[in-house]
C-alpha atoms as a PDB file:
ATOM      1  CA  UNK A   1     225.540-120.357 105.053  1.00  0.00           C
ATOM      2  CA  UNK A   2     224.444-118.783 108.339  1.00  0.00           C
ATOM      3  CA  UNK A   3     221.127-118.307 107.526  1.00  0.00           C
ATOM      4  CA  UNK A   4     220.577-121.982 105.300  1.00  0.00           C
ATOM      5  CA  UNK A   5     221.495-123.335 109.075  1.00  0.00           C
ATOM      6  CA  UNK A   6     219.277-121.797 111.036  1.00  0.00           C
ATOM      7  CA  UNK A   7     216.285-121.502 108.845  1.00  0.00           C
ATOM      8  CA  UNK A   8     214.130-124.699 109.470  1.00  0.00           C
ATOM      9  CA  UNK A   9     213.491-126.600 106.155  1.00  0.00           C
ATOM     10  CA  UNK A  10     210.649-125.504 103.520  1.00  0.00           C
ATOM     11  CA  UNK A  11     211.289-121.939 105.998  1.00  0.00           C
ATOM     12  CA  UNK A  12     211.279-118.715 104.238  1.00  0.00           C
ATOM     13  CA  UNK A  13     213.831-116.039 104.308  1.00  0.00           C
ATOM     14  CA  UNK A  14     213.023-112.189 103.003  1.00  0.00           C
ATOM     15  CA  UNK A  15     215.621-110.377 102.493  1.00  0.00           C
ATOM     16  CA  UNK A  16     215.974-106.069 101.358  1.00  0.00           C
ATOM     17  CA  UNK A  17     219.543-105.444  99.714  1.00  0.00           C
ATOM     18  CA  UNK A  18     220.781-103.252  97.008  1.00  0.00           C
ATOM     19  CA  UNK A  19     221.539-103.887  93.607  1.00  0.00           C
ATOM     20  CA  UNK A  20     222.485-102.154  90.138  1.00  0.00           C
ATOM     21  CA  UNK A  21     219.218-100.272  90.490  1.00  0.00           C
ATOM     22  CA  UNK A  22     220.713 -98.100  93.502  1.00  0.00           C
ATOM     23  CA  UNK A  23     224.491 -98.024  92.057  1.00  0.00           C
ATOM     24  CA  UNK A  24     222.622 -96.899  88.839  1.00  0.00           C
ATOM     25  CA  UNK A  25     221.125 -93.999  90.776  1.00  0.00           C
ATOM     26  CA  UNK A  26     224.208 -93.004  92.476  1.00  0.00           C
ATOM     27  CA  UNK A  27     226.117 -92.824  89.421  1.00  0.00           C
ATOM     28  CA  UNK A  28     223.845 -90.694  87.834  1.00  0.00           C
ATOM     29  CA  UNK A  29     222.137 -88.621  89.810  1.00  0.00           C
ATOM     30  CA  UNK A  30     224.332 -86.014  92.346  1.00  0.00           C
ATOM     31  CA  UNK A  31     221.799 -85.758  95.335  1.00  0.00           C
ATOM     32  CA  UNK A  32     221.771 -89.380  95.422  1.00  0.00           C
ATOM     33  CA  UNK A  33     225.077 -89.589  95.548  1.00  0.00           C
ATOM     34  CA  UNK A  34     225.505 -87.106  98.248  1.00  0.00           C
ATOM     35  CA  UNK A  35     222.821 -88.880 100.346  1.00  0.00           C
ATOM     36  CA  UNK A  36     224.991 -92.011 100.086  1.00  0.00           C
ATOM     37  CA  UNK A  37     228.361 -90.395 100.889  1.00  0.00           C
ATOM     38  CA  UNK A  38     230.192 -91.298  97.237  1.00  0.00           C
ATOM     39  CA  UNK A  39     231.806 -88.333  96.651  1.00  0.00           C
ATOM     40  CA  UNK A  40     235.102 -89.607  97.063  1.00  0.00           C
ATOM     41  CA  UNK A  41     234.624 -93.392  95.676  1.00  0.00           C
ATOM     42  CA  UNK A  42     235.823 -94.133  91.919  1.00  0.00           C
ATOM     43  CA  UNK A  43     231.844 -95.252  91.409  1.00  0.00           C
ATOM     44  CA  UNK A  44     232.644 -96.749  88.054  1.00  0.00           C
ATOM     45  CA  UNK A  45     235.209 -99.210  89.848  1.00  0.00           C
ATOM     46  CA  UNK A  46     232.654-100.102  92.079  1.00  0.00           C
ATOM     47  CA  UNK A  47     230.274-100.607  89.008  1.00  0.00           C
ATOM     48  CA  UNK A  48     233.329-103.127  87.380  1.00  0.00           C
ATOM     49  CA  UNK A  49     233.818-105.008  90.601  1.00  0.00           C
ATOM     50  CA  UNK A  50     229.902-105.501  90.768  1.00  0.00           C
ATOM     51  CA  UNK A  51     229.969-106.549  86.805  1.00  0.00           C
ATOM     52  CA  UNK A  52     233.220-109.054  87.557  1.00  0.00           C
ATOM     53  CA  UNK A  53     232.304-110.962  90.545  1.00  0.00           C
ATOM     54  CA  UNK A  54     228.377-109.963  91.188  1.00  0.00           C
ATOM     55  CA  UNK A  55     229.156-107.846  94.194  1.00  0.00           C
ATOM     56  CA  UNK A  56     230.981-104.705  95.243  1.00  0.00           C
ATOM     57  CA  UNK A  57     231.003-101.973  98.043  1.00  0.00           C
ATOM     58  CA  UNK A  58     232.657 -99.205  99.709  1.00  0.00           C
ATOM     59  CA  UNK A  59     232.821 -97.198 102.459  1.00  0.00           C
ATOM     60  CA  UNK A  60     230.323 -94.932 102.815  1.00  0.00           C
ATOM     61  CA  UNK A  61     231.352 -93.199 106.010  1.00  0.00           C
ATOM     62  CA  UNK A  62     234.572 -90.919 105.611  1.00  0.00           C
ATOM     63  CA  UNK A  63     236.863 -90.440 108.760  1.00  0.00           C
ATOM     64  CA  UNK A  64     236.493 -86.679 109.309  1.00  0.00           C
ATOM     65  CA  UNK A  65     232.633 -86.604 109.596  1.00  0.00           C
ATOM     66  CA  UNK A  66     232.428 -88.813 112.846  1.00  0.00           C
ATOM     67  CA  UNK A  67     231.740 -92.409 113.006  1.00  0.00           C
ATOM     68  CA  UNK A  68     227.926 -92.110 113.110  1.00  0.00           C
ATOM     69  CA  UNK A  69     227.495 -94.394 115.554  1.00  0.00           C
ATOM     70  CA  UNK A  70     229.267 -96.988 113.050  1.00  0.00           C
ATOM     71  CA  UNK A  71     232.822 -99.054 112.352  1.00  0.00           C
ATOM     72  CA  UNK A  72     233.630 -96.844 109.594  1.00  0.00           C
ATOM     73  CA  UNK A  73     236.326 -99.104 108.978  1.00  0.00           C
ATOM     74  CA  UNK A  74     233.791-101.731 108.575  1.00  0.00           C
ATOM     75  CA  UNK A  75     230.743-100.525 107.283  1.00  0.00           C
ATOM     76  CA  UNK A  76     229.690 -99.575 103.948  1.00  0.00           C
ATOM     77  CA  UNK A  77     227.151 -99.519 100.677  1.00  0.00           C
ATOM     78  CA  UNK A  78     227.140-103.354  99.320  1.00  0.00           C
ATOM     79  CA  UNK A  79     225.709-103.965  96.266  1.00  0.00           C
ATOM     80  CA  UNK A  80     224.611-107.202  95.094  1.00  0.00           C
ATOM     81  CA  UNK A  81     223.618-108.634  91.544  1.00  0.00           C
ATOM     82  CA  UNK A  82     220.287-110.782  90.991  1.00  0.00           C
ATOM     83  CA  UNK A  83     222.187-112.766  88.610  1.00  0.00           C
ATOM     84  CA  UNK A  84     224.961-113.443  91.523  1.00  0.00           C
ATOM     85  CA  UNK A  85     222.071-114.088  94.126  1.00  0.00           C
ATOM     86  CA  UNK A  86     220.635-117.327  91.831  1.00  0.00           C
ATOM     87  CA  UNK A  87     224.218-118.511  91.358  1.00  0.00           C
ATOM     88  CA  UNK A  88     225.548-118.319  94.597  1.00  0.00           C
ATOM     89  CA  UNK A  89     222.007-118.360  97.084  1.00  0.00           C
ATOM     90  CA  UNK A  90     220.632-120.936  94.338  1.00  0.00           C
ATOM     91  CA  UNK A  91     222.547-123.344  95.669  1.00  0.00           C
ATOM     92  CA  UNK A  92     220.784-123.506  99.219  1.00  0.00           C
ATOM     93  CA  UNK A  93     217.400-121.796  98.553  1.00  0.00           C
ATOM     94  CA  UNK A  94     214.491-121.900  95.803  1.00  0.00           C
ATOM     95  CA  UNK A  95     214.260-118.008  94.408  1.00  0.00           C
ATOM     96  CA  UNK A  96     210.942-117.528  94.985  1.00  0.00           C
ATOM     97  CA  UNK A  97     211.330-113.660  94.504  1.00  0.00           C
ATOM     98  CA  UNK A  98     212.944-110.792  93.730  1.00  0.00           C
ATOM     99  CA  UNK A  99     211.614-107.268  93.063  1.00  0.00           C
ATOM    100  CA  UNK A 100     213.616-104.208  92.416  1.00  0.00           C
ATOM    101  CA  UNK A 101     213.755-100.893  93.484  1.00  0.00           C
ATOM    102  CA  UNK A 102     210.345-101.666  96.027  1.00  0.00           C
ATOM    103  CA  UNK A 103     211.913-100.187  99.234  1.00  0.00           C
ATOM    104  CA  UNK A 104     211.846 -96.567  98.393  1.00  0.00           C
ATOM    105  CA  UNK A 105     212.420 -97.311  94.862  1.00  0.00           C
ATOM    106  CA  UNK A 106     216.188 -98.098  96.583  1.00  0.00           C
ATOM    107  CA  UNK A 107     216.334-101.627  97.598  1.00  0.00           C
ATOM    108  CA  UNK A 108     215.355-104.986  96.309  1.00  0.00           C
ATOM    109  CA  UNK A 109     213.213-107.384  98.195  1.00  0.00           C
ATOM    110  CA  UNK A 110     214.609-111.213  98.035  1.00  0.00           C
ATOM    111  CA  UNK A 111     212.197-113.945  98.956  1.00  0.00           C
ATOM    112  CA  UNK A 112     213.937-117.436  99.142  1.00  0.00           C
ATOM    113  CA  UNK A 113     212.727-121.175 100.697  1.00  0.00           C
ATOM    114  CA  UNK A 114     215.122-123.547 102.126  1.00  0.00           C
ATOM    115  CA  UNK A 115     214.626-126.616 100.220  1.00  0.00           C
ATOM    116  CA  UNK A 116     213.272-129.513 102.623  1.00  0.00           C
END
């Protein structure tokens, strides 16, 4: 809603974020997995919550390896679904775009338009 206010009518909006393409990888593929910290998250609960409701996360940080700089308690892998993005984002913005995998073959690219 934050960003349908500020964005000025007929105004574009990119967007990277991370979808089933990523979870997908982490699932299956250990070094990915390690580079994203899931070796203590129930990854096919996070895979259900993203098939329910079209989102899920987790934190991605644990406790005893430092903060990093981040709110651990706070900050985490989020996951997004395309099919959640139309739904939901649909609603404010024309989907003009959306690639997968095209940032590092990681993240998704979203290109919307506030309608004028």
């Amino acid at each position: 809603m934050e960003l349908h206010r500020i964005l000025r009518p007929g105004g574009y909006l990119f967007i990277t974020f991370q979808s089933d393409h990523l979870l997908g990888q982490i699932r299956h593929d250990a070094q990915v997995q390690a580079r994203y910290m899931a070796e203590n998250v129930d990854l096919d609960d996070v895979r259900s919550n993203y098939l329910d409701r079209g989102f899920a996360s987790y934190a991605c940080y644990p406790r005893s390896g430092g903060d990093f700089g981040f709110d651990v308690d706070n900050f985490g892998m989020a996951f997004i679904s395309p099919d959640y993005i139309e739904r939901d984002w649909g609603k404010l913005f024309d989907i003009v775009r959306i690639d997968t995998g095209v940032v590092g073959n990681r993240q998704d690219v979203l290109l919307l338009r506030k309608r004028p």
